[in-house]
Protein backbone atom coordinates (compact mmCIF):
# COMPACT_ATOMS: atom_id res chain seq x y z
CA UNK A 1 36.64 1.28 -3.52
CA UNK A 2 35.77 4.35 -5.66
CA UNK A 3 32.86 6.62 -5.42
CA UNK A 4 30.99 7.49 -8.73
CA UNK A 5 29.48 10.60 -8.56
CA UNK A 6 25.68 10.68 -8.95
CA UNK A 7 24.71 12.83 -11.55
CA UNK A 8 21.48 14.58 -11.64
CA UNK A 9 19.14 12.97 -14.74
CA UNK A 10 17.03 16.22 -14.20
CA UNK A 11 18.22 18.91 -16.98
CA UNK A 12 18.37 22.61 -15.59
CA UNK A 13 15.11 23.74 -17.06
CA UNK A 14 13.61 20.86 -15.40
CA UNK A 15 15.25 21.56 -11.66
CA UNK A 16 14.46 25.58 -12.17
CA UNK A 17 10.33 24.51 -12.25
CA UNK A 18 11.12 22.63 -9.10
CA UNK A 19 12.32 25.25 -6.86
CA UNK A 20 9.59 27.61 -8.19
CA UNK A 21 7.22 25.39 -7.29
CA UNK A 22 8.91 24.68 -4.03
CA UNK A 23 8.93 28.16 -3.48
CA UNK A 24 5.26 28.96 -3.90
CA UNK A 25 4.48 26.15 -1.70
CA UNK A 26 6.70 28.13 1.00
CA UNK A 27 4.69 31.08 0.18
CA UNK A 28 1.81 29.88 0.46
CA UNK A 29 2.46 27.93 3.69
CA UNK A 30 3.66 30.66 5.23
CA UNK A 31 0.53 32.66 4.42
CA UNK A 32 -1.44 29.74 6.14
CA UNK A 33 0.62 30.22 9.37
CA UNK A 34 -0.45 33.67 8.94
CA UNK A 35 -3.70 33.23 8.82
CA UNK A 36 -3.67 30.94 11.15
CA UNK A 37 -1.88 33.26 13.69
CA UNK A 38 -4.29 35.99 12.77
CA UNK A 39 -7.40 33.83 13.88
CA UNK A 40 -5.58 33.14 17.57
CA UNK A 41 -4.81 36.35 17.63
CA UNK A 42 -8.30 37.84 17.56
CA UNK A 43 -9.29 35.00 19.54
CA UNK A 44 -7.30 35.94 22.01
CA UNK A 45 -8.03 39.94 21.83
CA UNK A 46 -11.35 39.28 22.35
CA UNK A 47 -10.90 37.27 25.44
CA UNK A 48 -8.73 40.02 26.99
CA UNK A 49 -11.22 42.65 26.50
CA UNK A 50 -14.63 41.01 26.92
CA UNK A 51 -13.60 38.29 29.69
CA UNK A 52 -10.42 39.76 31.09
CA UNK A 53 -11.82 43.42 30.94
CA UNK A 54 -8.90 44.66 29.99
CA UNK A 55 -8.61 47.65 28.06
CA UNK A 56 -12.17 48.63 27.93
CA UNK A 57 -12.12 52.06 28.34
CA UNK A 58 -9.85 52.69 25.15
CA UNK A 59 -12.56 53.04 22.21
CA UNK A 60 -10.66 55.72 19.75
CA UNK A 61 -13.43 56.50 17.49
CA UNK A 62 -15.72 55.13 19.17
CA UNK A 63 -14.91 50.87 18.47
CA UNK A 64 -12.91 49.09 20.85
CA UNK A 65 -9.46 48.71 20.87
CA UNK A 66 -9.40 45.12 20.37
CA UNK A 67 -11.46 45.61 17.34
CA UNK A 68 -9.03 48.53 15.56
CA UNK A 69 -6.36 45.55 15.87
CA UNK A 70 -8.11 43.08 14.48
CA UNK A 71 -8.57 45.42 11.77
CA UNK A 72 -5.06 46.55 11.08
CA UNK A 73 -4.36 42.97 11.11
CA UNK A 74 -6.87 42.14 8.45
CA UNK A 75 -5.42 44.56 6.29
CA UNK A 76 -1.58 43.44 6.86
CA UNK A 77 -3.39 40.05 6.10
CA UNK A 78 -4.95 40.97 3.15
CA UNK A 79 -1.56 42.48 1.85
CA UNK A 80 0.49 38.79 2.16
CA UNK A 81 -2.13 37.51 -0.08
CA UNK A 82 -2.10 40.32 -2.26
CA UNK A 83 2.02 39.55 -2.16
CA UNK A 84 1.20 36.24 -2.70
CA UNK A 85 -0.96 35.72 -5.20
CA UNK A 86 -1.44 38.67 -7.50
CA UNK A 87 2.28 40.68 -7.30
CA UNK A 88 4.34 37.30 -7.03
CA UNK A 89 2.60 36.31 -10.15
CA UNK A 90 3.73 39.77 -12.37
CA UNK A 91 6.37 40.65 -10.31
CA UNK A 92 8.06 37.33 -9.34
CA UNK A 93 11.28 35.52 -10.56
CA UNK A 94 10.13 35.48 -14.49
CA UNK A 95 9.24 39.12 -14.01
CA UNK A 96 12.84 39.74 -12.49
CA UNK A 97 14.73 37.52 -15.04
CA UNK A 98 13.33 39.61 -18.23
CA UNK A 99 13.60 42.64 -16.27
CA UNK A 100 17.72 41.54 -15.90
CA UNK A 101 18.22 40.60 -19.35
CA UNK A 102 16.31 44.10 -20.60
CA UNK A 103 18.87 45.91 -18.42
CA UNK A 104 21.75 43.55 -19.86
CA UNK A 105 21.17 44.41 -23.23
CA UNK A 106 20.77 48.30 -23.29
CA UNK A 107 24.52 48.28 -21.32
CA UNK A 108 25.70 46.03 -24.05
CA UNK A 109 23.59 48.82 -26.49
CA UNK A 110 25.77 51.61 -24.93
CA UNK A 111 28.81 49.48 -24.65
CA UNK A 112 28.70 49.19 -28.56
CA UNK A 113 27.89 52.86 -28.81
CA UNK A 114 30.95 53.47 -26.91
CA UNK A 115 32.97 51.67 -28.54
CA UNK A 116 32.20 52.50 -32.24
CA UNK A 117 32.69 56.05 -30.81
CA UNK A 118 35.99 55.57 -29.65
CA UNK A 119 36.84 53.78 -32.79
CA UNK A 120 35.69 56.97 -34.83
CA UNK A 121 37.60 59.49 -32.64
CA UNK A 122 40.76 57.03 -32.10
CA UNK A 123 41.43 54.95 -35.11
CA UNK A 124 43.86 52.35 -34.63
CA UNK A 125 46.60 51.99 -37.59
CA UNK A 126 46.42 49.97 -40.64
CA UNK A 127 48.44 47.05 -39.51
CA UNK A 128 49.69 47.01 -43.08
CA UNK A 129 51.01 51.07 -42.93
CA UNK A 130 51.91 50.39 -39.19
CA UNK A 131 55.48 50.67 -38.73
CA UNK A 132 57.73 48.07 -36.85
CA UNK A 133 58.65 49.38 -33.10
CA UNK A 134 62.13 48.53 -32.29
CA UNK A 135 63.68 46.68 -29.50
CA UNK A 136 63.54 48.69 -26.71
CA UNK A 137 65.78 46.37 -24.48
CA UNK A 138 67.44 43.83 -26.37
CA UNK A 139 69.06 40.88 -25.23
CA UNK A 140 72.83 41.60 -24.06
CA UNK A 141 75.46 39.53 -26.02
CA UNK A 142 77.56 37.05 -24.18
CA UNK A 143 80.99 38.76 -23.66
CA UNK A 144 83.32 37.30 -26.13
CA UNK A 145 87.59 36.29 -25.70
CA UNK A 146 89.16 39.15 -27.92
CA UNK A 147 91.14 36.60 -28.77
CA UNK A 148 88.44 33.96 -30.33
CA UNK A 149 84.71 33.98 -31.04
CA UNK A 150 84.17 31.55 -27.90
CA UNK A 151 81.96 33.26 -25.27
CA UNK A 152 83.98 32.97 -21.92
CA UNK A 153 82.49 30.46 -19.34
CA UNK A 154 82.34 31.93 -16.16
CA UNK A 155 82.79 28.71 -14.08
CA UNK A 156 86.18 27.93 -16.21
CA UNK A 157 89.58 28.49 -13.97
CA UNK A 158 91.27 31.56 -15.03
CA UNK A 159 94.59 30.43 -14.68
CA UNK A 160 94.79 27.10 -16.06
């Protein structure tokens, strides 16, 4: 029994608009849940201070404390869907990809700057004019009989 591997008919251009898309659903679900949260949340705030009486002395400028919460949660609100829908939309994943290949191609600039320099101040030799380097270590020839040109085998008896 083999198993074929299953290969993917969607090309990469294809799968890359999926998980965008899947993405911005996530955002915007989780904005949901925080709006949702939000709304319980002054629901709830209210309840402790006008039913439960609790806290109802603490009015800094002169609102109730329950109120100055709901507020500061409004704005932190207002701020995920300012994330969501205004900065995700100039500052997202296309906005990060050009800013990438911007910053990719000025180091390849400089790397070519660099290098043309050091090809100015450090020429390398014409191969043509370059002169041959000997040998530094060259291959030791096999020790010969001074009798014959035969190398000597070291696993032939001496003696024999």
């Amino acid at each position: 029994m083999a198993f074929k591997k299953n290969k993917s008919s969607i090309d990469p251009e294809q799968r890359e608009m999926i998980e965008k898309a899947q993405e911005r659903a996530k955002q915007k679900r989780r904005l949901i849940q925080h709006f949702i949260f939000f709304l319980i949340g002054s629901v709830i705030f209210i309840i402790l201070n006008a039913f439960l009486e609790y806290g109802q002395d603490i009015q800094p400028f002169g609102l109730d404390w329950f109120v100055w919460a709901i507020i500061i949660w409004a704005v932190i609100l207002l701020l995920h869907v300012y994330n969501v829908f205004v900065t995700n939309r100039f500052l997202g994943k296309d906005w990060e990809n050009s800013q990438i290949d911007r910053l990719v191609a000025k180091q390849r600039k400089r790397i070519e700057e660099l290098e043309r320099k050091v090809e100015k101040d450090h020429p390398l030799p014409d191969p043509e004019t370059r002169r041959t380097i000997p040998e530094t270590n060259p291959q030791p020839k096999p020790y010969t009989n001074p009798g014959g040109n035969d190398p000597i085998d070291p696993d032939k008896p001496v003696n024999s």
